[in-house]
N, C-alpha and C. Protein backbone atom coordinates (compact mmCIF):
# COMPACT_ATOMS: atom_id res chain seq x y z
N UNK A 1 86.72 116.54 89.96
CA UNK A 1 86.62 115.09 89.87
C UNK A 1 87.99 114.46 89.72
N UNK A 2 88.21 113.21 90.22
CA UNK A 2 89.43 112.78 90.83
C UNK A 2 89.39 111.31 89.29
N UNK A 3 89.95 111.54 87.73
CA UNK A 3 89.59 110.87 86.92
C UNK A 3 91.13 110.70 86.23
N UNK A 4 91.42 109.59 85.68
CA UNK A 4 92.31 108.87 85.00
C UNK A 4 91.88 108.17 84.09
N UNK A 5 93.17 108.11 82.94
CA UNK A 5 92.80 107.48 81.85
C UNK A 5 94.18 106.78 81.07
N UNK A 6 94.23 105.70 81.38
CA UNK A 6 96.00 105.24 80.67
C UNK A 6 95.40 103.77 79.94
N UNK A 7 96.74 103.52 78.91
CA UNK A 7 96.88 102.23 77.90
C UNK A 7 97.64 101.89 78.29
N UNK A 8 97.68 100.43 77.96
CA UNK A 8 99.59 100.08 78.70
C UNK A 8 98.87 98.72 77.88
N UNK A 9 100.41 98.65 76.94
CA UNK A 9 100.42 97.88 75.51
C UNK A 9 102.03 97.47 75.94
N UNK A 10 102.01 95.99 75.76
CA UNK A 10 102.69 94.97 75.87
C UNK A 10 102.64 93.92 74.52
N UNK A 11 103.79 93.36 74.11
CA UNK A 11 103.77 92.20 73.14
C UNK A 11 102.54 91.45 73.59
N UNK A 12 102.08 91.05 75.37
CA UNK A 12 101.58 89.86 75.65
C UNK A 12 100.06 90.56 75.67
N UNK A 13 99.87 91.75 75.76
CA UNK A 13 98.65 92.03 76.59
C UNK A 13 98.29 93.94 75.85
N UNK A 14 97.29 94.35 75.73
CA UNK A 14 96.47 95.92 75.38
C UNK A 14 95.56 96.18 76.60
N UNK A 15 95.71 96.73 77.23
CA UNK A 15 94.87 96.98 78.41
C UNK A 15 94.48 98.50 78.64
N UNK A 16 93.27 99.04 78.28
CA UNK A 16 92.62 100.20 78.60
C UNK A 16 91.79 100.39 79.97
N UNK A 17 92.38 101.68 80.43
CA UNK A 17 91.60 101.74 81.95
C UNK A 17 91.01 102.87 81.95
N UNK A 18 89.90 103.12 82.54
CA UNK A 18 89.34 104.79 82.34
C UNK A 18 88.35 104.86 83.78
N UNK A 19 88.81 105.78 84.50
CA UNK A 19 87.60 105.43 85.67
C UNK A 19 88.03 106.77 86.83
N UNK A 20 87.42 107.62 87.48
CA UNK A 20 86.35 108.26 88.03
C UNK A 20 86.41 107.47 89.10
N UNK A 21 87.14 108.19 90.78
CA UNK A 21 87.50 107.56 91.77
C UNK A 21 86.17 108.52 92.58
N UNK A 22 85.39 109.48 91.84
CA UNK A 22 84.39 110.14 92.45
C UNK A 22 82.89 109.82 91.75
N UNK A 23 82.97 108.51 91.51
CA UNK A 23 81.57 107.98 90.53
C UNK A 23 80.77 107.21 91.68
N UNK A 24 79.95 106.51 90.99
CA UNK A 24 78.83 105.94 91.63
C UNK A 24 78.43 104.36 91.35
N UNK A 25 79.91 103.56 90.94
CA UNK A 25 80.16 102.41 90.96
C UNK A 25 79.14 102.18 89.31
N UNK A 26 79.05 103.23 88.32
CA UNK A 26 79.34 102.93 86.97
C UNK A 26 80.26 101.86 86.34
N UNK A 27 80.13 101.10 85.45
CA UNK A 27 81.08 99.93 84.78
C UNK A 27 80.75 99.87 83.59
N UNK A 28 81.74 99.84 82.58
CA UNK A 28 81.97 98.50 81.45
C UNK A 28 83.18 98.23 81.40
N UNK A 29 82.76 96.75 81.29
CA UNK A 29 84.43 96.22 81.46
C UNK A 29 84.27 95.24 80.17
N UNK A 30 85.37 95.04 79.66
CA UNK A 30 85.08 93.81 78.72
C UNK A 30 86.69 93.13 78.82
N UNK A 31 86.68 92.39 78.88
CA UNK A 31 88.62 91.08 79.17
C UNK A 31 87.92 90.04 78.37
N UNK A 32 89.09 89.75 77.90
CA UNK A 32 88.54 88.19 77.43
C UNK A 32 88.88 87.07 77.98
N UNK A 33 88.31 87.15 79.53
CA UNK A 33 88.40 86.79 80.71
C UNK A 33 86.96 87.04 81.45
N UNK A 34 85.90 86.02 80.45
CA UNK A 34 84.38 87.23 81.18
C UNK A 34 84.57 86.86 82.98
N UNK A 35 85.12 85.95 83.52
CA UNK A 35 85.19 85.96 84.63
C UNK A 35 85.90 87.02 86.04
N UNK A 36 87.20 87.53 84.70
CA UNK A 36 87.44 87.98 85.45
C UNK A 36 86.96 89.49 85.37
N UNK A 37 86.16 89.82 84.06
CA UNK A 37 85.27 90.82 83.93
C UNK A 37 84.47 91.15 85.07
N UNK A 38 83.40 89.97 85.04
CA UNK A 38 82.68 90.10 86.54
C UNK A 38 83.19 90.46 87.66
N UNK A 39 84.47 89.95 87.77
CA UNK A 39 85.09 90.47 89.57
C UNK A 39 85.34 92.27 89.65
N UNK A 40 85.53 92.55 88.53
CA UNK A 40 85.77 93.98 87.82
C UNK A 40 84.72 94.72 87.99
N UNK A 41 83.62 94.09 87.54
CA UNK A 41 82.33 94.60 87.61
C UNK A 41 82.03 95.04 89.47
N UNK A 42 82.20 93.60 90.11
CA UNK A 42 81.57 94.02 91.41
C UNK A 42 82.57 94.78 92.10
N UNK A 43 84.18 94.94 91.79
CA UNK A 43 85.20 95.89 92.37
C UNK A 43 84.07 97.33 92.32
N UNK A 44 83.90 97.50 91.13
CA UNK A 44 83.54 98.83 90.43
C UNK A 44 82.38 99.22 91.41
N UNK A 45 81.13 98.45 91.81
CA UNK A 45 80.20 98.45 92.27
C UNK A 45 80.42 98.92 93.73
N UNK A 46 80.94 97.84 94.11
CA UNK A 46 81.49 98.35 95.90
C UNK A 46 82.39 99.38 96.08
N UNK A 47 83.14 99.42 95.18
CA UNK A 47 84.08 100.85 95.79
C UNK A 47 83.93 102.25 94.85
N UNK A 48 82.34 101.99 94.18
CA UNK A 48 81.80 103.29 93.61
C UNK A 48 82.78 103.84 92.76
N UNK A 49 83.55 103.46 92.29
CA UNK A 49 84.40 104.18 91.15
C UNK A 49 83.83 103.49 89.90
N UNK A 50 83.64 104.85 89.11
CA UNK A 50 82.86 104.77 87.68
C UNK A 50 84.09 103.94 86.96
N UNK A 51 84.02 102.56 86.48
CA UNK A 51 85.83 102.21 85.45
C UNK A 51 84.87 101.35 84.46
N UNK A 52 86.23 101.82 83.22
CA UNK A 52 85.29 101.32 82.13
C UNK A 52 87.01 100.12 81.88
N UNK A 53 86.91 99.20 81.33
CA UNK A 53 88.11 98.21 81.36
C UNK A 53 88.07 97.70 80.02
N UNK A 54 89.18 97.69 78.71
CA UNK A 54 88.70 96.84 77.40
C UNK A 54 89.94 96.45 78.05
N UNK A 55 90.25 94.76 77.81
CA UNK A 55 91.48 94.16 77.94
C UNK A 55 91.60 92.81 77.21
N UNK A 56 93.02 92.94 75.99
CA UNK A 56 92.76 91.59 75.74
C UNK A 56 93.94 91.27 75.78
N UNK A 57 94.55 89.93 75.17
CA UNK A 57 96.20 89.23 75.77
C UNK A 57 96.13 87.73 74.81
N UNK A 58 97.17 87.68 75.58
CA UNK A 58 97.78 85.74 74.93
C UNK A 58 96.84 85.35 75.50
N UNK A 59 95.34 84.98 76.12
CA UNK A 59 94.95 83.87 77.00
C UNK A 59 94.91 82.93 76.37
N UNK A 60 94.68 82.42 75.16
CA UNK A 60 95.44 81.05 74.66
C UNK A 60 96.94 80.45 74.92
N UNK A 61 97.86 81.64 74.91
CA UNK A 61 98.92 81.10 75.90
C UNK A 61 98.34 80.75 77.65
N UNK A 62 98.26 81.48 78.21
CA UNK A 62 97.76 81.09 79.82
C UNK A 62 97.13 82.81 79.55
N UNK A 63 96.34 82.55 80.98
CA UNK A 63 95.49 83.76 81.51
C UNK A 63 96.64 85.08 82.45
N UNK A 64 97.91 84.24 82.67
CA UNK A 64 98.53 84.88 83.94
C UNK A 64 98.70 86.64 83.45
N UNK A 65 99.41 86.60 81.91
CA UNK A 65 99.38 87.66 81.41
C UNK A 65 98.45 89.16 82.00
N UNK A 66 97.17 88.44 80.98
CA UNK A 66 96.41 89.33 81.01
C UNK A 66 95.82 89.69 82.57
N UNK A 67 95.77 88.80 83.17
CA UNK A 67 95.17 88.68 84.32
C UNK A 67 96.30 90.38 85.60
N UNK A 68 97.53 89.68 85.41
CA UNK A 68 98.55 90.21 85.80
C UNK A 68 98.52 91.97 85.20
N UNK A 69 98.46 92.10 83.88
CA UNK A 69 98.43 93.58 83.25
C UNK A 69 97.16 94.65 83.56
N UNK A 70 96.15 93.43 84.12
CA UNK A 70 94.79 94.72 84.26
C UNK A 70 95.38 94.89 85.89
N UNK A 71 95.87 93.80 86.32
CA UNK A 71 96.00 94.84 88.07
C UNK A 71 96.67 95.74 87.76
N UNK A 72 98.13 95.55 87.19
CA UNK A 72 98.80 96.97 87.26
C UNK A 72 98.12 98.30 86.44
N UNK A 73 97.36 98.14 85.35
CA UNK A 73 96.80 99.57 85.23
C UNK A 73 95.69 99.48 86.28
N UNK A 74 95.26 99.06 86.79
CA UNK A 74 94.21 99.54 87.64
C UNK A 74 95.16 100.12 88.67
N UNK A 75 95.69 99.46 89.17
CA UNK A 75 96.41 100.12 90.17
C UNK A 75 97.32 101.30 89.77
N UNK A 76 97.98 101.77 88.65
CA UNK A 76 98.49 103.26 88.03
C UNK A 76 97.42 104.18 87.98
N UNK A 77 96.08 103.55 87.37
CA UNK A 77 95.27 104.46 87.22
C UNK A 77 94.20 105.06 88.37
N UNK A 78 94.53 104.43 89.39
CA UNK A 78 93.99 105.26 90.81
C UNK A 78 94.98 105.89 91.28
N UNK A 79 96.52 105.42 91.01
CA UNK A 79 97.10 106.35 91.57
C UNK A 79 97.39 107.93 91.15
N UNK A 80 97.54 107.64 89.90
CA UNK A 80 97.13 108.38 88.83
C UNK A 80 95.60 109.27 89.17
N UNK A 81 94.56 109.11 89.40
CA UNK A 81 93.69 109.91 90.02
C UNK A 81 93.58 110.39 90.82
N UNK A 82 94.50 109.62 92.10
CA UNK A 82 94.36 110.11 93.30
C UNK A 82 94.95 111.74 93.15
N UNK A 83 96.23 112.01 92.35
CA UNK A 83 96.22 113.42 92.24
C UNK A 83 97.70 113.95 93.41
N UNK A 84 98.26 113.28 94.26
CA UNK A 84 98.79 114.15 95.19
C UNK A 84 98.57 112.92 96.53
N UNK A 85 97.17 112.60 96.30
CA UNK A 85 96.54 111.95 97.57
C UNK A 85 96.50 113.11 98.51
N UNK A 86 96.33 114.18 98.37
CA UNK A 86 95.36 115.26 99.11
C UNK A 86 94.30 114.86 99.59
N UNK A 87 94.38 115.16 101.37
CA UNK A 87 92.90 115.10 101.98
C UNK A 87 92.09 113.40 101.68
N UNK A 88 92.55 112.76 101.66
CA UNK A 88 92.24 111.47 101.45
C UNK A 88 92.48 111.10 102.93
N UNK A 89 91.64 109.69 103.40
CA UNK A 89 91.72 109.52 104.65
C UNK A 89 92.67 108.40 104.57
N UNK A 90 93.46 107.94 103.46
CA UNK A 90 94.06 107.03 103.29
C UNK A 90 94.10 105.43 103.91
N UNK A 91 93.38 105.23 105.02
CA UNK A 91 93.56 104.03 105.33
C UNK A 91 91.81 103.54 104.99
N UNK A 92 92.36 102.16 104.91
CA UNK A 92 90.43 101.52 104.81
C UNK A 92 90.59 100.22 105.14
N UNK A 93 89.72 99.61 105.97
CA UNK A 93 89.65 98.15 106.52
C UNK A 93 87.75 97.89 106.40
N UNK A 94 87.93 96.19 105.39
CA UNK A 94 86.74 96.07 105.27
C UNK A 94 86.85 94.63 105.60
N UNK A 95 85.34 93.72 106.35
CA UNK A 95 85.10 92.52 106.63
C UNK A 95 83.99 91.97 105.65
N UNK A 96 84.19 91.57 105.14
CA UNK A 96 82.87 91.29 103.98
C UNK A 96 82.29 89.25 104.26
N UNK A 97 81.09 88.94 104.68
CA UNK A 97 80.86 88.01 104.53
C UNK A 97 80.11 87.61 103.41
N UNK A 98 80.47 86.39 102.89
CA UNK A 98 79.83 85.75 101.81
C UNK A 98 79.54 84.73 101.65
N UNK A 99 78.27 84.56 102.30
CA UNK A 99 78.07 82.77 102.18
C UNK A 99 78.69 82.27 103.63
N UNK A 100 79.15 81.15 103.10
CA UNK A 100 80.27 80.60 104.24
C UNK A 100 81.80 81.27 104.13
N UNK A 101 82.07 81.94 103.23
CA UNK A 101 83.22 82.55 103.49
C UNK A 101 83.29 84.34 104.14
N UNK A 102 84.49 84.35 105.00
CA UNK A 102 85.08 85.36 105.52
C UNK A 102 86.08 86.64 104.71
N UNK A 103 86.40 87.47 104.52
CA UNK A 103 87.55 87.67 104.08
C UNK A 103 87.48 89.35 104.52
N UNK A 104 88.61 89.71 104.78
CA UNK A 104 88.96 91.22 105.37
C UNK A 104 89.99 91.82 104.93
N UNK A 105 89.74 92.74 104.54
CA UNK A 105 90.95 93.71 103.65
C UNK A 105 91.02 94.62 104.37
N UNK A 106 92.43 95.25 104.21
CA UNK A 106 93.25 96.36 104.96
C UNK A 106 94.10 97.26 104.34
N UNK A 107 93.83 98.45 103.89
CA UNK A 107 94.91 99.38 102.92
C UNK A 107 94.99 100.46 103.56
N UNK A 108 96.21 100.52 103.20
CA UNK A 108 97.44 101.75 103.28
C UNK A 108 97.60 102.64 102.40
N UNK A 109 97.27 103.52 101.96
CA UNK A 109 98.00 104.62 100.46
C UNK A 109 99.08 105.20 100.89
N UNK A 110 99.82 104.47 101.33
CA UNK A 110 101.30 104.81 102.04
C UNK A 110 102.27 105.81 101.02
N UNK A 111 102.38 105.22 99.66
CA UNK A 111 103.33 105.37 98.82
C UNK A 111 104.36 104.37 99.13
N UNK A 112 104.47 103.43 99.68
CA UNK A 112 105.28 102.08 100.00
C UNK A 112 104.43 100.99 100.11
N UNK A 113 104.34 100.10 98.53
CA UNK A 113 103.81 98.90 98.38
C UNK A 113 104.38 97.61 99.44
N UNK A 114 103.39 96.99 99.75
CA UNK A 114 103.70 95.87 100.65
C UNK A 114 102.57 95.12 100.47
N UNK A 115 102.70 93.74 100.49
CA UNK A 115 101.20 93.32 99.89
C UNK A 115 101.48 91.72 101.01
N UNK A 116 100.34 91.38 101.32
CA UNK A 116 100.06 90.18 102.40
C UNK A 116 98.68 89.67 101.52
N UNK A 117 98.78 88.16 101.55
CA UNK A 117 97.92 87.24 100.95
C UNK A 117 97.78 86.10 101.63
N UNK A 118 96.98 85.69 102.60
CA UNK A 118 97.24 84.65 103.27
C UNK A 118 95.62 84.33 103.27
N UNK A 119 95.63 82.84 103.70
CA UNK A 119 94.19 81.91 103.85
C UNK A 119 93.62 81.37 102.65
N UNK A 120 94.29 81.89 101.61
CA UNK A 120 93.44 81.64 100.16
C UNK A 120 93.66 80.16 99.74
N UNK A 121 92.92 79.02 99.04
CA UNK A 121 93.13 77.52 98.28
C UNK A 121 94.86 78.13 97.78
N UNK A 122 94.98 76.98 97.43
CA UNK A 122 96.26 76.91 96.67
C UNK A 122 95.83 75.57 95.33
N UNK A 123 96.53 75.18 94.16
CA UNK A 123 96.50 74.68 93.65
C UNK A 123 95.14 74.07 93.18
N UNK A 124 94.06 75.14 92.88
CA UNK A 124 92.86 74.96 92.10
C UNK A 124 92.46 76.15 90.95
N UNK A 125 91.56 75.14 90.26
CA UNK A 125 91.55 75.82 89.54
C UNK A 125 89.63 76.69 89.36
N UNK A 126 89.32 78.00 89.35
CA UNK A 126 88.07 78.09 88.92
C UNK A 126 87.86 78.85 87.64
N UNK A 127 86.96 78.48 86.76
CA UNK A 127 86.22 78.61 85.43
C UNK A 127 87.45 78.35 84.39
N UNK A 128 88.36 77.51 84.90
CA UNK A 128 89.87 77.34 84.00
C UNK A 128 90.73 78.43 84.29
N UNK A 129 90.60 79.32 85.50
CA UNK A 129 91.52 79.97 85.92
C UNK A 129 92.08 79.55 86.98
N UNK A 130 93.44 79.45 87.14
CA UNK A 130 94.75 79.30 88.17
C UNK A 130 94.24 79.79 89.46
N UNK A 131 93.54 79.30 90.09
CA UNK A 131 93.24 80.70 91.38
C UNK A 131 93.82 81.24 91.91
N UNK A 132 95.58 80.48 91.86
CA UNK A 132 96.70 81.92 92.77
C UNK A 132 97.04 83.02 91.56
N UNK A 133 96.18 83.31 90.61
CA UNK A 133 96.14 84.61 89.61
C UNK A 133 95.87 85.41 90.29
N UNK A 134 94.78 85.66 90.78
CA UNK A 134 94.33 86.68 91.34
C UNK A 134 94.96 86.74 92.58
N UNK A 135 96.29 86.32 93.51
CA UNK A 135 96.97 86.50 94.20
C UNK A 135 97.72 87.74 93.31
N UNK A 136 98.28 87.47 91.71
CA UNK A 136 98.76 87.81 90.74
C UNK A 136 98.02 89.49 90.72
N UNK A 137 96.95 89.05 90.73
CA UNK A 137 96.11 90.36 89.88
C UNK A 137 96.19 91.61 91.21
N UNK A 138 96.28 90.89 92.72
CA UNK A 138 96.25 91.84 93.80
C UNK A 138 97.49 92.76 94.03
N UNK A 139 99.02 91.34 93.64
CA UNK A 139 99.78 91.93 94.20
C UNK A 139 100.38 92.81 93.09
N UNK A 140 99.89 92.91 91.48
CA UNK A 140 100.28 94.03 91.19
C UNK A 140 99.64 95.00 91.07
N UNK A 141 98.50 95.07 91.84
CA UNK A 141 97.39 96.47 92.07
C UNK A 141 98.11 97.26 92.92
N UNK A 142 98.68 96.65 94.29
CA UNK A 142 99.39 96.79 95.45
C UNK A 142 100.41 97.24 95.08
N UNK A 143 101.33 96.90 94.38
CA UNK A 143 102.41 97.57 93.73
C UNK A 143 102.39 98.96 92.90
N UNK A 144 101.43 98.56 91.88
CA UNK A 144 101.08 100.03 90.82
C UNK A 144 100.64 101.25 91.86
N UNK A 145 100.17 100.58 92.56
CA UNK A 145 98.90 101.80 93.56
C UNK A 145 100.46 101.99 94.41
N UNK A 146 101.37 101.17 95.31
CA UNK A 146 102.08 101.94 95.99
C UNK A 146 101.55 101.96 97.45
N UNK A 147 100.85 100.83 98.03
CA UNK A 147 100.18 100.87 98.97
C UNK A 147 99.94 99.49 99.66
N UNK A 148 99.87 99.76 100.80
CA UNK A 148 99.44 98.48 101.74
C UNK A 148 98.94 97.54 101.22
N UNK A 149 98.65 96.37 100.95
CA UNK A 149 97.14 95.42 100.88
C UNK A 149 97.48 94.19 101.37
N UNK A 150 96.72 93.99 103.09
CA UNK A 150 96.40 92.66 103.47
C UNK A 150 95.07 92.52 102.67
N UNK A 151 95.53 91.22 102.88
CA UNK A 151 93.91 90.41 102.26
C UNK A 151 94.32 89.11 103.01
N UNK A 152 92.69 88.85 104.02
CA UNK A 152 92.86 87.39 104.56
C UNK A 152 91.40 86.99 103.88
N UNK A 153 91.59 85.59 103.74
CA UNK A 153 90.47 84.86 103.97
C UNK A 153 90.05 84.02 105.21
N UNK A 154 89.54 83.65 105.70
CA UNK A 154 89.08 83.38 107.45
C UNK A 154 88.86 82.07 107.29
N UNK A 155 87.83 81.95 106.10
CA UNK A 155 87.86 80.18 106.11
C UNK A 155 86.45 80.78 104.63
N UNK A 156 86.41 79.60 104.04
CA UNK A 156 85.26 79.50 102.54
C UNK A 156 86.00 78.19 102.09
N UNK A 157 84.53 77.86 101.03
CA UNK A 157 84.91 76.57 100.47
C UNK A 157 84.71 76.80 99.35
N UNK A 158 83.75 77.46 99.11
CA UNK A 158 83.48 78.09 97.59
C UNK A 158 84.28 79.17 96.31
N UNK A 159 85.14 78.56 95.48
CA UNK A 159 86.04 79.71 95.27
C UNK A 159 85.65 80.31 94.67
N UNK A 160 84.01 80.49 93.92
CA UNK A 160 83.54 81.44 93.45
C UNK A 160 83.30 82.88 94.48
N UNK A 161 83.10 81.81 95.64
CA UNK A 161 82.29 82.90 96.95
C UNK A 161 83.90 83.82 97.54
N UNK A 162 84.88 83.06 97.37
CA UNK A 162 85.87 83.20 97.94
C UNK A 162 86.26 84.65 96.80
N UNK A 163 86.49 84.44 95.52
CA UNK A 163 87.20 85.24 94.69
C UNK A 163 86.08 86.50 94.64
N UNK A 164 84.79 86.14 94.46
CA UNK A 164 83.88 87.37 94.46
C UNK A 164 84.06 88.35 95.93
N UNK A 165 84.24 87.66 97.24
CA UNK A 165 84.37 88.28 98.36
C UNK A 165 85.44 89.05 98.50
N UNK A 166 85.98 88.64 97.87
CA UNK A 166 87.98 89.26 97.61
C UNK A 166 87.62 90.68 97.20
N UNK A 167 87.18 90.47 95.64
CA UNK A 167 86.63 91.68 95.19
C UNK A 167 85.77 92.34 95.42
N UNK A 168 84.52 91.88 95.97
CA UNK A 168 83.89 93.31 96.73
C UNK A 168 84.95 93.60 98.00
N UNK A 169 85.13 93.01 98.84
CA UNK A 169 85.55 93.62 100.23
C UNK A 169 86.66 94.23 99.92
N UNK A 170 87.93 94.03 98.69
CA UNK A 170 88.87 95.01 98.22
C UNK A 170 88.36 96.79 97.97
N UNK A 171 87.60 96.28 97.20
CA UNK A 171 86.26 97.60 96.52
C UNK A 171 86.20 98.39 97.94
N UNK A 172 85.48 97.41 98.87
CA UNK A 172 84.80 98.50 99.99
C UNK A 172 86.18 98.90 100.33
N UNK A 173 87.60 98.55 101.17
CA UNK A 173 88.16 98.97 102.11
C UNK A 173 88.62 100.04 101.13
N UNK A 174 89.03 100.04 99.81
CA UNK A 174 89.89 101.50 99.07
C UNK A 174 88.90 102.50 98.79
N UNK A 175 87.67 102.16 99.03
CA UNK A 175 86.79 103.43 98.74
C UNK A 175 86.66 104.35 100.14
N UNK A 176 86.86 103.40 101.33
CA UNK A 176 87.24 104.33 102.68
C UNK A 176 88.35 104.83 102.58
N UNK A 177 89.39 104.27 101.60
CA UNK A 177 91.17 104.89 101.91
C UNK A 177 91.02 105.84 101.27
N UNK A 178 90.44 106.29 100.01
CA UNK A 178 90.30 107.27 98.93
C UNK A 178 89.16 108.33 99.19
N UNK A 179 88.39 108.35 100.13
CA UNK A 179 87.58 109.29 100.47
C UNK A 179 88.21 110.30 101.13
N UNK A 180 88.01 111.74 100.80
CA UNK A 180 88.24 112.70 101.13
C UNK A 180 87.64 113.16 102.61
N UNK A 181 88.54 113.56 103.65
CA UNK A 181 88.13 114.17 104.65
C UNK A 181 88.14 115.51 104.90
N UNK A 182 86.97 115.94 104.86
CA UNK A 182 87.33 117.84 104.75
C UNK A 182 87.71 118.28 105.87
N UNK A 183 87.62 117.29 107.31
CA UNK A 183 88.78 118.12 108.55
C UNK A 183 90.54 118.28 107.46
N UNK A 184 90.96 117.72 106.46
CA UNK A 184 92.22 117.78 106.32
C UNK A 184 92.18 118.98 105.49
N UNK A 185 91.40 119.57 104.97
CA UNK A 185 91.03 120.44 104.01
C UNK A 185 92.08 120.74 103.26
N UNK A 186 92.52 119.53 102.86
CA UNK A 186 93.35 119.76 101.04
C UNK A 186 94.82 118.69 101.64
N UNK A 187 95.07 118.74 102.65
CA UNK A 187 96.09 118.45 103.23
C UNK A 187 96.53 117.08 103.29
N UNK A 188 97.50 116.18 103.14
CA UNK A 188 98.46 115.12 102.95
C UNK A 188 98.62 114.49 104.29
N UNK A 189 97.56 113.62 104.12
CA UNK A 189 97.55 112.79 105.97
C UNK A 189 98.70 111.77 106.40
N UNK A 190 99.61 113.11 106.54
CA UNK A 190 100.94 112.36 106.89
C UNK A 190 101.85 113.33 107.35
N UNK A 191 102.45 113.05 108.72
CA UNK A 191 103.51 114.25 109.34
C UNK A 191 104.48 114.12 108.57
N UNK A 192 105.01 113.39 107.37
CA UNK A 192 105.57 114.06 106.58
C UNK A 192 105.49 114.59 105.46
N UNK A 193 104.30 115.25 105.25
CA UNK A 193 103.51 116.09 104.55
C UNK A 193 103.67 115.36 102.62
N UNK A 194 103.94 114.20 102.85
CA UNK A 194 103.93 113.33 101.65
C UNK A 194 103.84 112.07 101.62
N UNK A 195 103.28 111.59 100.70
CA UNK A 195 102.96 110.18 100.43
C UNK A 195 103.54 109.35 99.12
């Protein structure tokens, strides 16, 4: 089983990650952020990784903190599971519709972070969160993890529909990048035999 487990303690922020990249979309998450709990929840769901999440922070100062500290352990702690990235098919592209909104994700487990964010609102806010946070929360998943991530949105009006679509269709495309292909049988899908 392909499983991680890290803390990462900051003046601003305590963030526990624990999660099973070979589960069955198991969750508890708790932030004191129930919103952004939920997006956590349906990550967990669509891309079948068992993660359990306690996270708390300044959010009486702003949310950016905390918001900002759970991407990067999420993103250490898959990389951290991935193990080597052995036999992984590494790439994953997902189209997820929701409602009236579009949105399509594209990852790389390159080992060279690069992160693309385009189509998303700018300057709103949902449930009293900043919505370019979770621009925040992607691009340091993308970073910790060490890997590709476009993310478009196509068109939505709803930024509930918009931010929930983000997170499942993120979920689906890394659970195709992280699946094991047994034609590679153990092997590093890359002619230069590293990632």
């Amino acid at each position: 089983m392909r499983k991680a487990e890290l803390k990462r303690e900051t003046k601003e922020t305590s963030v526990y990650v624990s999660l099973n990249l070979d589960g069955r979309g198991n969750y508890s998450v708790k932030t004191e952020i129930p919103f952004l709990s939920h997006m956590l929840e349906l990550f967990s769901r669509h891309s079948l990784i068992d993660l359990k999440v306690v996270a708390e922070g300044d959010v009486e100062v702003d949310h950016h903190h905390l918001i900002e500290d759970v991407g990067i352990a999420l993103g250490e702690a898959v990389l951290t599971a991935l193990n080597g990235k052995r036999g992984i098919k590494r790439y994953g592209f997902f189209t997820l519709p929701m409602d009236e909104t579009l949105i399509s994700c594209a990852i790389d487990i390159s080992g060279r972070p690069y992160f693309v964010y385009r189509g998303f609102p700018e300057f709103k806010t949902l449930m009293g969160i900043e919505f370019d946070l979770f621009r925040e929360f992607w691009k340091s998943f993308a970073y910790s993890l060490k890997c590709n991530l476009h993310i478009n949105c196509h068109y939505g009006l709803n930024l509930h529909h918009i931010a929930e679509g983000t997170f499942k269709c993120v979920g689906r495309a890394l659970k195709e990048a992280i699946e094991i292909d047994p034609r590679l049988k153990g092997e590093v899908p890359s002619t230069k035999g590293v990632l």
